[in-house]
C-alpha atoms as a PDB file:
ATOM      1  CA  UNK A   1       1.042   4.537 -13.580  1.00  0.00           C
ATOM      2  CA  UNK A   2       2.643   8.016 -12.478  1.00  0.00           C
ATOM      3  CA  UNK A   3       6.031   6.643 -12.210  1.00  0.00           C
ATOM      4  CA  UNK A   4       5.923   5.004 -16.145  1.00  0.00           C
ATOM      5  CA  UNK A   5       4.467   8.645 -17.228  1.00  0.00           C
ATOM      6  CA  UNK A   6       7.158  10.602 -15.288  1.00  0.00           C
ATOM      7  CA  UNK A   7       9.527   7.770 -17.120  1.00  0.00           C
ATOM      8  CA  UNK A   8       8.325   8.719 -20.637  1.00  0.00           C
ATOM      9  CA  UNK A   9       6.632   5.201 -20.522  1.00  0.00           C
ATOM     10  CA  UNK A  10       3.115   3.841 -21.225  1.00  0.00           C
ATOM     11  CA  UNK A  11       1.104   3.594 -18.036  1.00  0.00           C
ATOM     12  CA  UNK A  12       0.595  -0.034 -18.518  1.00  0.00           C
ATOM     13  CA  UNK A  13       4.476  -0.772 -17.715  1.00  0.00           C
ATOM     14  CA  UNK A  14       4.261   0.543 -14.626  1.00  0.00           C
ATOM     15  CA  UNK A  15       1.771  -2.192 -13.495  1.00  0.00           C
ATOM     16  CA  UNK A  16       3.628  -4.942 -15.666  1.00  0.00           C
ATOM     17  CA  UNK A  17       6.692  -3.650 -13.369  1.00  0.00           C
ATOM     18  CA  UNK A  18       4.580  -4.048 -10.238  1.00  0.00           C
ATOM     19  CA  UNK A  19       4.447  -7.369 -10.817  1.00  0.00           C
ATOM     20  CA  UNK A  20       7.675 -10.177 -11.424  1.00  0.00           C
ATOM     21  CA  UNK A  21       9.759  -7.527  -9.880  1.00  0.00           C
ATOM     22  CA  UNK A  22       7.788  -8.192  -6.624  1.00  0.00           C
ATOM     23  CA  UNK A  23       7.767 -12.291  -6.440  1.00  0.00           C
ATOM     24  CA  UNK A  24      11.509 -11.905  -6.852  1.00  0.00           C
ATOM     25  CA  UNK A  25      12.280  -9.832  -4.083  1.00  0.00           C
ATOM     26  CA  UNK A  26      10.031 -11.961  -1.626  1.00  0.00           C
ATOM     27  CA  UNK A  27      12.061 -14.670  -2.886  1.00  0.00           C
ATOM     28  CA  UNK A  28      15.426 -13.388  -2.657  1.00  0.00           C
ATOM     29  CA  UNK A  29      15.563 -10.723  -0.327  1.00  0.00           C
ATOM     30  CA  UNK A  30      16.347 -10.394   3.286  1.00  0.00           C
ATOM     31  CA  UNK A  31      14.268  -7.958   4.276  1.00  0.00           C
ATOM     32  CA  UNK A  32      10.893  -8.373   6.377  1.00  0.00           C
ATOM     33  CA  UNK A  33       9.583  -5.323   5.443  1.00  0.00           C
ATOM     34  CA  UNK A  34      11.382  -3.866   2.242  1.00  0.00           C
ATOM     35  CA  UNK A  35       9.556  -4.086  -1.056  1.00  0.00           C
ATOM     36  CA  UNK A  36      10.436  -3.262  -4.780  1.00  0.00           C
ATOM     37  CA  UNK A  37       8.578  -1.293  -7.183  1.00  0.00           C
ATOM     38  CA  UNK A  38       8.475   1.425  -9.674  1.00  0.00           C
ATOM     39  CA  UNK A  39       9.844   5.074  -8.078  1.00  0.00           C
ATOM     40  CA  UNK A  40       9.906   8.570  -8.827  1.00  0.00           C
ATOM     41  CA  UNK A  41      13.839   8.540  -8.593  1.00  0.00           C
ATOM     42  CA  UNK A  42      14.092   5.935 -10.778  1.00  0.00           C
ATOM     43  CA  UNK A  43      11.838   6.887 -13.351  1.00  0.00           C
ATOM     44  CA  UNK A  44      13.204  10.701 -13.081  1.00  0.00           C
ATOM     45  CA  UNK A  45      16.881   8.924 -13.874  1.00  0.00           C
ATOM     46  CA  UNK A  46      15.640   6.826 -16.254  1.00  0.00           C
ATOM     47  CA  UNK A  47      13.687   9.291 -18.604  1.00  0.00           C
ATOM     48  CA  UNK A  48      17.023  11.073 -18.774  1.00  0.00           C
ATOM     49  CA  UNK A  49      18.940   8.027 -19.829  1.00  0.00           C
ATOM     50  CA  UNK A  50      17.205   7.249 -22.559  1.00  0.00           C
ATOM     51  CA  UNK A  51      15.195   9.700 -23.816  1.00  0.00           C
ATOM     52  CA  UNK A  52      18.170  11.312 -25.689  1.00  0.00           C
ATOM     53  CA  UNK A  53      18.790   7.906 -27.289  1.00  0.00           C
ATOM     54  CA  UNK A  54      15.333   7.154 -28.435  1.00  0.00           C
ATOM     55  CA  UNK A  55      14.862   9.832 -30.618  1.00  0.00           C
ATOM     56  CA  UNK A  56      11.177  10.279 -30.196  1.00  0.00           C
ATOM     57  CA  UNK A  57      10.572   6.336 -31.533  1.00  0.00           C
ATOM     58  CA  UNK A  58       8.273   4.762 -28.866  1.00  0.00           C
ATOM     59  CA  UNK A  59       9.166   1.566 -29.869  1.00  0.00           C
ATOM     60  CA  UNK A  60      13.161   1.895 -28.963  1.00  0.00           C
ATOM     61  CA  UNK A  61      12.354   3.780 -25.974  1.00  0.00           C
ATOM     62  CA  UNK A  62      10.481   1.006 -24.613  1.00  0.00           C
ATOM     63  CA  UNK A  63      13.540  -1.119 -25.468  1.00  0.00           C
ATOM     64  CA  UNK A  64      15.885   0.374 -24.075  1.00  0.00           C
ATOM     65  CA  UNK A  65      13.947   1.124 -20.895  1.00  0.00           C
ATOM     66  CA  UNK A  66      13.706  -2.853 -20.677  1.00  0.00           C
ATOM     67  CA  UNK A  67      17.636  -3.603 -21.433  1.00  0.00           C
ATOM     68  CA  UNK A  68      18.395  -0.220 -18.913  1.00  0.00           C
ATOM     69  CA  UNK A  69      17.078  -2.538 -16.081  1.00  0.00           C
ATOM     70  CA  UNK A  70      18.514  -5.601 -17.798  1.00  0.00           C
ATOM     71  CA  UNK A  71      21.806  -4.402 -17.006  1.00  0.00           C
ATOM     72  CA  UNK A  72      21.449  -2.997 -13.839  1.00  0.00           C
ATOM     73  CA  UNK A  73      19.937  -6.329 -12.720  1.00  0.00           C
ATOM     74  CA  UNK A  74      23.139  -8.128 -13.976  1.00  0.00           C
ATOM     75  CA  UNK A  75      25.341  -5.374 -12.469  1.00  0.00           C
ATOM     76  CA  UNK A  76      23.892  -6.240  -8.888  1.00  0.00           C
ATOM     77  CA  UNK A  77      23.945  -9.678  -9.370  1.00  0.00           C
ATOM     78  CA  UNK A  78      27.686  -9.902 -10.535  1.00  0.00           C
ATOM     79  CA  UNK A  79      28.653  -7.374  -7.705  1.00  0.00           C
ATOM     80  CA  UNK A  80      26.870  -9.690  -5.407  1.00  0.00           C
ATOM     81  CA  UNK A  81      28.568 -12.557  -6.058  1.00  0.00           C
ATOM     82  CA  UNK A  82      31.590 -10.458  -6.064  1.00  0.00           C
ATOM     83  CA  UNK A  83      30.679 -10.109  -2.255  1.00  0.00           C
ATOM     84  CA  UNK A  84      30.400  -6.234  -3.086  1.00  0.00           C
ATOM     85  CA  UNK A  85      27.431  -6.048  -0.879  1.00  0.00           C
ATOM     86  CA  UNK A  86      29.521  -3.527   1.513  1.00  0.00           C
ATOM     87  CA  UNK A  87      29.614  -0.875  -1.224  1.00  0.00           C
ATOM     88  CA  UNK A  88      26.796   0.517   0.471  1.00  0.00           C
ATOM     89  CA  UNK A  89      29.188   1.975   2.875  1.00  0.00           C
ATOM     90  CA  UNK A  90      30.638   4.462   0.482  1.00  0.00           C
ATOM     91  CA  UNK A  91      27.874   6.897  -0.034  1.00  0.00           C
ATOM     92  CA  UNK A  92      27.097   8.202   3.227  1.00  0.00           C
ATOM     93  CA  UNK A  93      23.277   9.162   4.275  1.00  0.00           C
ATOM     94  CA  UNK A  94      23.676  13.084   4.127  1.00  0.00           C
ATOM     95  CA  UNK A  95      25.215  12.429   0.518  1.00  0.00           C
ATOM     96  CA  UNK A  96      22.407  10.072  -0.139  1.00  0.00           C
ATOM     97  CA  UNK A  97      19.547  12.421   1.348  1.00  0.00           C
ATOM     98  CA  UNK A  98      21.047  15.067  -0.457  1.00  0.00           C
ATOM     99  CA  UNK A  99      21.014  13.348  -3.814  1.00  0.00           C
ATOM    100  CA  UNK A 100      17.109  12.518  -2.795  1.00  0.00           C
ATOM    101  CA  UNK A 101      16.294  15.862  -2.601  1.00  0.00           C
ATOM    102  CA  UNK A 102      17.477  17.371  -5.162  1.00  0.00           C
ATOM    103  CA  UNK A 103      15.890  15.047  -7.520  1.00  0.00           C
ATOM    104  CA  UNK A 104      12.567  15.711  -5.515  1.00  0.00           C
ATOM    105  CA  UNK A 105      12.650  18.965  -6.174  1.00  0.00           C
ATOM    106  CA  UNK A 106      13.293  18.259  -9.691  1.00  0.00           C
ATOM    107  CA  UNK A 107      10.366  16.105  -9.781  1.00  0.00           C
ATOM    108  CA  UNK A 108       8.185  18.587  -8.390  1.00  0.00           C
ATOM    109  CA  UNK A 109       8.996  21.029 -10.677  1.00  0.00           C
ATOM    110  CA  UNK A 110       8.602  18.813 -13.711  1.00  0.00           C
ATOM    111  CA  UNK A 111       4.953  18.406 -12.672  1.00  0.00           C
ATOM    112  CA  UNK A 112       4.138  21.667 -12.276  1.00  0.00           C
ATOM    113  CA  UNK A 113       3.351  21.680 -15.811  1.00  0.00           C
ATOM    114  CA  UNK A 114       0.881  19.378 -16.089  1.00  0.00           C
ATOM    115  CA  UNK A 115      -0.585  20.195 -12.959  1.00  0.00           C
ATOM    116  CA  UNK A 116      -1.472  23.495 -14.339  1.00  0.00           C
ATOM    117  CA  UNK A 117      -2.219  22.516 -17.693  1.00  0.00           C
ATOM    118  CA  UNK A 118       0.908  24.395 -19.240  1.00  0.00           C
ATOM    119  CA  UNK A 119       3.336  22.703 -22.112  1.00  0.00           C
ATOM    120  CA  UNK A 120       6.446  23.691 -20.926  1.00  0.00           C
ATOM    121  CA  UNK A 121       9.449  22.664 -23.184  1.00  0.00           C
ATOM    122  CA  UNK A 122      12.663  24.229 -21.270  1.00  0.00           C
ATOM    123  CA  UNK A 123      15.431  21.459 -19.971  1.00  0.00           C
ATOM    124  CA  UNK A 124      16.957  21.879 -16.805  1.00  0.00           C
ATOM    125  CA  UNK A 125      15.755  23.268 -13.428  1.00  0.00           C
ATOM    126  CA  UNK A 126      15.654  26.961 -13.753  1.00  0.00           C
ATOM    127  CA  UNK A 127      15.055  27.356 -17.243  1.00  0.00           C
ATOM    128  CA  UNK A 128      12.006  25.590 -16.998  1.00  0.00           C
ATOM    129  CA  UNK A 129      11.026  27.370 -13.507  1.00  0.00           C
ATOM    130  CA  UNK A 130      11.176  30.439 -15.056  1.00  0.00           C
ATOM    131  CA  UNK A 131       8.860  29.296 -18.163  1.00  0.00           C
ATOM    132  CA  UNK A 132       6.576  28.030 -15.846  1.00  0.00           C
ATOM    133  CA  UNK A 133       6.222  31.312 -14.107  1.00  0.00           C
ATOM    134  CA  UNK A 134       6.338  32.724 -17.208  1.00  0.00           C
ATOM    135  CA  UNK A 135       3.286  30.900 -18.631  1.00  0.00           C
ATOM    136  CA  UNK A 136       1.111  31.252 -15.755  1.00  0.00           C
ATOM    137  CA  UNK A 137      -1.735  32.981 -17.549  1.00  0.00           C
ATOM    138  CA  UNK A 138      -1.991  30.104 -19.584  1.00  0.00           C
ATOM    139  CA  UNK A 139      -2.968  28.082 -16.840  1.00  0.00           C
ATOM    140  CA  UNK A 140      -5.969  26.011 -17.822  1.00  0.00           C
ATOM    141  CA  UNK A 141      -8.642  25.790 -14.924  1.00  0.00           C
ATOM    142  CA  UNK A 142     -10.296  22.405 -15.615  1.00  0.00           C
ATOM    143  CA  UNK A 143      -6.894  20.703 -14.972  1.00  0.00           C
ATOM    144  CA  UNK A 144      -5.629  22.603 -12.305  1.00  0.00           C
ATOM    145  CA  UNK A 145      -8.623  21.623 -10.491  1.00  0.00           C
ATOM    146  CA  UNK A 146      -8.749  18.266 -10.883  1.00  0.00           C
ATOM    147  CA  UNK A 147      -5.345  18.005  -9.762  1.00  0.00           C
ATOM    148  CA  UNK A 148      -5.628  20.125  -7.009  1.00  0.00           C
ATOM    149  CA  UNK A 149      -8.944  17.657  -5.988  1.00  0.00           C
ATOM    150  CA  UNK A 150      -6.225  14.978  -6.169  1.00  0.00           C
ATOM    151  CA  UNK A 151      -3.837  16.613  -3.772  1.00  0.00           C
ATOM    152  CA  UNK A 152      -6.684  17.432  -1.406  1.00  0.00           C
ATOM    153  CA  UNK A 153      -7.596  13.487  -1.590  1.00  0.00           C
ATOM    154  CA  UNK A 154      -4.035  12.893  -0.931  1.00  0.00           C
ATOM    155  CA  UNK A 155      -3.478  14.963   2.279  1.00  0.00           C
ATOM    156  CA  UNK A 156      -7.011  14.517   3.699  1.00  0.00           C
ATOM    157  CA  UNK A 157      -6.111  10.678   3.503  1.00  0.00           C
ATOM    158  CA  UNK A 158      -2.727  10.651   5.378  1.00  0.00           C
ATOM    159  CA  UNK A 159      -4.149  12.671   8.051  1.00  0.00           C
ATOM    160  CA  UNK A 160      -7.682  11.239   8.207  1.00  0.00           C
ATOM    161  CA  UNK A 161      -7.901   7.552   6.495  1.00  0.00           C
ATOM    162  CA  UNK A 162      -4.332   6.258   7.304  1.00  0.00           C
ATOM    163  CA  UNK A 163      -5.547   2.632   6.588  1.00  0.00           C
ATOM    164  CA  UNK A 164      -6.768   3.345   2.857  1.00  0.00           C
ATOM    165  CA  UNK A 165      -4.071   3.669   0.247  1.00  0.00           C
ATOM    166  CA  UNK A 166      -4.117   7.354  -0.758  1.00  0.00           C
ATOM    167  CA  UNK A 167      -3.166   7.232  -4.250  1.00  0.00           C
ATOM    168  CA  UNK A 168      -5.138   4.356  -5.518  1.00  0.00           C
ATOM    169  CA  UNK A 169      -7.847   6.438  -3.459  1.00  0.00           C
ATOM    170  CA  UNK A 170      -7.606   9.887  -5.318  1.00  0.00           C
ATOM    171  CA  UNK A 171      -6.954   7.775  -8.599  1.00  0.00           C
ATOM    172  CA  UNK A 172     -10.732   6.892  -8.152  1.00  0.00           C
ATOM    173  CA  UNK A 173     -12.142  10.105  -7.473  1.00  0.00           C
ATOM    174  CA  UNK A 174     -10.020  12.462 -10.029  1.00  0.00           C
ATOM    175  CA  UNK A 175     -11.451   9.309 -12.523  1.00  0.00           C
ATOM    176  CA  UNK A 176     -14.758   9.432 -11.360  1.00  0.00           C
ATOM    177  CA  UNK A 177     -15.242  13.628 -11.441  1.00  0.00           C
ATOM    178  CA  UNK A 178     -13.429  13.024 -15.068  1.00  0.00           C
ATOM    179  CA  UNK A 179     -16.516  11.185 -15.843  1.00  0.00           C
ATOM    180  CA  UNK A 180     -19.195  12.230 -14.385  1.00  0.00           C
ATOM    181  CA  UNK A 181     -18.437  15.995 -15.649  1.00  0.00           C
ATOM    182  CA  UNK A 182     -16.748  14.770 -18.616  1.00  0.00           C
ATOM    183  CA  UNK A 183     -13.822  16.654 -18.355  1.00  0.00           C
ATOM    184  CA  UNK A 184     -12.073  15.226 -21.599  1.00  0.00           C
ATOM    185  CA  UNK A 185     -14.098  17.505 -24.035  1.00  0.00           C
ATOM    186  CA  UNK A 186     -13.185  20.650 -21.651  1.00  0.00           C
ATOM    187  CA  UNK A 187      -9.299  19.687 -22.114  1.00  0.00           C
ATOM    188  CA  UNK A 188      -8.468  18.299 -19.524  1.00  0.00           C
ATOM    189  CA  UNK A 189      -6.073  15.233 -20.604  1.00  0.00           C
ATOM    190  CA  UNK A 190      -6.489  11.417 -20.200  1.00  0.00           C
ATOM    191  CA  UNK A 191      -4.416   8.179 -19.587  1.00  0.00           C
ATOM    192  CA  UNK A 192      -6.562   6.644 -22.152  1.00  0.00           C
ATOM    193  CA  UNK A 193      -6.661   2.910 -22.314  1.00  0.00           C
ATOM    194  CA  UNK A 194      -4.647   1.048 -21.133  1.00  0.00           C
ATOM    195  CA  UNK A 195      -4.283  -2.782 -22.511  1.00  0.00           C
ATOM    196  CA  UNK A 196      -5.798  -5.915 -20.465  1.00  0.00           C
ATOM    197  CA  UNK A 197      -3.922  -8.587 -19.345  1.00  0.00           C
ATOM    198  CA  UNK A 198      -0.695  -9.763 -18.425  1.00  0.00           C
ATOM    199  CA  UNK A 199       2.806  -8.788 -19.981  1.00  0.00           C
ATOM    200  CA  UNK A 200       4.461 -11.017 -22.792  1.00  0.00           C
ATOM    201  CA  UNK A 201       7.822 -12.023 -21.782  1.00  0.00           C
ATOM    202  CA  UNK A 202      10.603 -11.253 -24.000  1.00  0.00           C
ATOM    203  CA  UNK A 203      14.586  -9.971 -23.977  1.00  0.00           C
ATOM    204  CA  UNK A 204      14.755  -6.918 -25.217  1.00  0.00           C
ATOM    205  CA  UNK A 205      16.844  -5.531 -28.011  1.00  0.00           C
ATOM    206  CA  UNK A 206      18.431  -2.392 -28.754  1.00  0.00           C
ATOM    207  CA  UNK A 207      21.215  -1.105 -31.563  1.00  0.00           C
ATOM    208  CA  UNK A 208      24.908  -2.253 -29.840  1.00  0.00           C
ATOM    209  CA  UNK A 209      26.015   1.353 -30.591  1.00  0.00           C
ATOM    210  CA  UNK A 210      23.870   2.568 -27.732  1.00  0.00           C
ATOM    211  CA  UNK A 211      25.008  -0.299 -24.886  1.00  0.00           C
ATOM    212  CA  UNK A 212      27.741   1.368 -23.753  1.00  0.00           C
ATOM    213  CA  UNK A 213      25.967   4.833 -22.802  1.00  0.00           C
ATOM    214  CA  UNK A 214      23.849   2.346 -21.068  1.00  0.00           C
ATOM    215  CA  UNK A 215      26.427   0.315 -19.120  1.00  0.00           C
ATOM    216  CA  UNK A 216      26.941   3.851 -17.896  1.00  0.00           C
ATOM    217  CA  UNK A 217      23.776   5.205 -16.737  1.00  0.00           C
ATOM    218  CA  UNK A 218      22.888   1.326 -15.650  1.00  0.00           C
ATOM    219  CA  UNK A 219      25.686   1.797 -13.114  1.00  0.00           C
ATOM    220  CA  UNK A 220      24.955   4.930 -11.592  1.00  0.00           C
ATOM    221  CA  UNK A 221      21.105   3.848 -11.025  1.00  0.00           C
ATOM    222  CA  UNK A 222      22.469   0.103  -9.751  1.00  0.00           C
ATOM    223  CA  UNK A 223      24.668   2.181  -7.303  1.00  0.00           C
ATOM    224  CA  UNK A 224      22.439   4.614  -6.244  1.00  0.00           C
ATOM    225  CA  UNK A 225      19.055   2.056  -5.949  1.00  0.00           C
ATOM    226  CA  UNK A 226      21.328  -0.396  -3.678  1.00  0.00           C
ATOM    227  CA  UNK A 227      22.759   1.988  -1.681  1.00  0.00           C
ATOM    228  CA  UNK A 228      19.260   3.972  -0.406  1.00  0.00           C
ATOM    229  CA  UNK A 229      17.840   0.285  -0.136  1.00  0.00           C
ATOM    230  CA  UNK A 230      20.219  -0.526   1.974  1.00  0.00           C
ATOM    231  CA  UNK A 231      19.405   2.751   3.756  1.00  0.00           C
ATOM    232  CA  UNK A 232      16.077   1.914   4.807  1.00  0.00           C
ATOM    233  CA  UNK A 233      16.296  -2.380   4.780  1.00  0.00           C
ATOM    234  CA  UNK A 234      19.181  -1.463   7.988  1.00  0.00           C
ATOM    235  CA  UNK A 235      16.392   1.229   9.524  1.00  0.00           C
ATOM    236  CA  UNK A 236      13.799  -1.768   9.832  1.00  0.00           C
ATOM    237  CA  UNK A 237      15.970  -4.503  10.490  1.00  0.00           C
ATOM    238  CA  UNK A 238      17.524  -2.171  13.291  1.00  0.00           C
ATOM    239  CA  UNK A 239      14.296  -1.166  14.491  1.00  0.00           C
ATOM    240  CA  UNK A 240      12.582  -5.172  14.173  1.00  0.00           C
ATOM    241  CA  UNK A 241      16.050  -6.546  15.688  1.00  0.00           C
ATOM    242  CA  UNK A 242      16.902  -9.178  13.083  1.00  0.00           C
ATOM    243  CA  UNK A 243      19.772  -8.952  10.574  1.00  0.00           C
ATOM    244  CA  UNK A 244      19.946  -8.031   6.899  1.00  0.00           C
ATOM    245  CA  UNK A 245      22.533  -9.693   4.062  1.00  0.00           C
ATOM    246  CA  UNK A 246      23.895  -7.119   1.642  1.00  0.00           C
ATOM    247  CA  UNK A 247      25.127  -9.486  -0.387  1.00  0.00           C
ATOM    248  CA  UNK A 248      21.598 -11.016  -1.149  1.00  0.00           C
ATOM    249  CA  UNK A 249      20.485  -7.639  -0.897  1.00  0.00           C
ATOM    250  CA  UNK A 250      22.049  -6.795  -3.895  1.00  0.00           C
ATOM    251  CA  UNK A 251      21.137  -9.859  -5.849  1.00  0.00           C
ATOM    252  CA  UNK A 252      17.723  -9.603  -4.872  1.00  0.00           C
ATOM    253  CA  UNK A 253      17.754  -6.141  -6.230  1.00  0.00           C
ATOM    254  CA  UNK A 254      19.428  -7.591  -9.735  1.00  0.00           C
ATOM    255  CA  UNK A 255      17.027 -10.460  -9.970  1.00  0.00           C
ATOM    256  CA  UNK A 256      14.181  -7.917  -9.248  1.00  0.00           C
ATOM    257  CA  UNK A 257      15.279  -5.609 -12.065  1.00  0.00           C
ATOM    258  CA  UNK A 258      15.623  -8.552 -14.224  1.00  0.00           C
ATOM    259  CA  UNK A 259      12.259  -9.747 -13.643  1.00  0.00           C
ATOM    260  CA  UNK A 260      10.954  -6.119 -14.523  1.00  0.00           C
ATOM    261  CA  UNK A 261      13.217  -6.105 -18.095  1.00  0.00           C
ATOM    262  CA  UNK A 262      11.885  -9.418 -18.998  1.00  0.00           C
ATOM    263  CA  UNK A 263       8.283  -8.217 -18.726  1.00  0.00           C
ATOM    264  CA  UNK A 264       7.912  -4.928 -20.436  1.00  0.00           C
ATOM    265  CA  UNK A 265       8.930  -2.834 -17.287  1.00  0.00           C
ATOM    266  CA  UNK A 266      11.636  -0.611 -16.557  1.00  0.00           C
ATOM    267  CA  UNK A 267      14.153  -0.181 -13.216  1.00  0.00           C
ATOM    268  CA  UNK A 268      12.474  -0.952 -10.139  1.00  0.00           C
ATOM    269  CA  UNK A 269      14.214   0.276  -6.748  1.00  0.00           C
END
């Protein structure tokens, strides 16, 4: 749900993405550990894909969110059967760790906002910092606090309740304090509901003019997603002592991404 927000998405694609994407990595992939799913990397990359080709119209967004991962799932499946599996190699760890934090810093920063309750409109990393610092007065209490409940869940879990999954955890407390003190009326802001059931399927489509932009920023998130996949599927296989294809790596990665356009979600990683 975080991850479709910090997308520009409706909360319900980030469960629809949860989903397909999932069944088609168990089916494909080599991994005994590794899993697919929704990311804050991804999402980051993907809200500033697309966002300056929507044009504010929800509707295109959510198209072009859907043919995004379209096309990065047939980019990894044609470099896979292009036996391209090795490109992995190119981008070294300290590049790829680099790359990682940067954008988690950017993240960070981009929730500052909401975390405190302040609009902030500014692009880019330090314009925005400084507006945020700028608009600290405006901080609004009732948020702040029930984010900063959230955190507390968060950390007191990891350290604490390692066998409970934190977020889904301090999802259901920050909902039930919403309620129970009815926080909506004092400002605080809500996900709202989110629709029942299970995805249609459908191909998505998008104006032609706006593919090739797309092609683009669909290769830079294929390369990127494969190569820190790769990352940690070598780490486990290493430490488990079994071996890993990149090849099917990669095409369980396209068919993944596939399975998340053809649903209503967006890239998966």
């Amino acid at each position: 749900i975080a991850n479709a927000q910090l997308a520009g998405l409706p909360p319900a694609t980030g469960l629809y993405a949860s989903i397909l994407p999932l069944v088609a990595y168990a089916i494909f992939g080599t991994s005994r550990q590794l899993i697919v799913g929704t990311s804050a990397a991804a999402s980051a990359l993907v809200a500033s894909a697309i966002a300056p080709l929507a044009g504010g119209d929800p509707a295109l967004y959510l198209a072009l969110s859907m043919m995004l991962a379209l096309i990065v799932g047939m980019l990894c499946l044609a470099a896979s059967s292009l036996h391209l599996g090795a490109i992995a190699d190119f981008l070294s760890k300290p590049i790829l760790v680099g790359f990682m934090n940067g954008l988690s810093l950017s993240i960070v920063l981009s929730q500052f906002g909401p975390l405190f309750g302040i609009p902030i409109g500014s692009n880019g990393f330090f314009p925005r910092a400084f507006e945020f610092m700028r608009s600290l007065s405006l901080t609004h209490l009732p948020t702040l606090a029930i984010g900063l409940l959230s955190l507390g869940v968060l950390v007191a879990s990891g350290r604490y309740l390692r066998k409970v999954p934190a977020a889904l955890l301090a999802m259901l407390i920050a909902g039930l304090a919403a309620w129970l003190f009815s926080l909506e009326p004092a400002g605080v802001s809500m996900i709202g509901k989110v629709p029942a059931g299970l995805p249609m399927l459908s191909l998505p489509r998008v104006p032609l003019h706006h593919l090739p932009v797309l092609l683009a920023e669909a290769a830079g998130l294929a390369l990127v997603s494969f190569s820190s996949m790769m990352l940690v599927a070598r780490s486990f296989a290493d430490k488990n002592r079994y071996d890993i294809d990149p090849d099917r790596e990669i095409a369980a990665l396209g068919a993944a991404n596939i399975a998340a356009a053809v649903s209503q979600g967006f890239v998966v990683t």
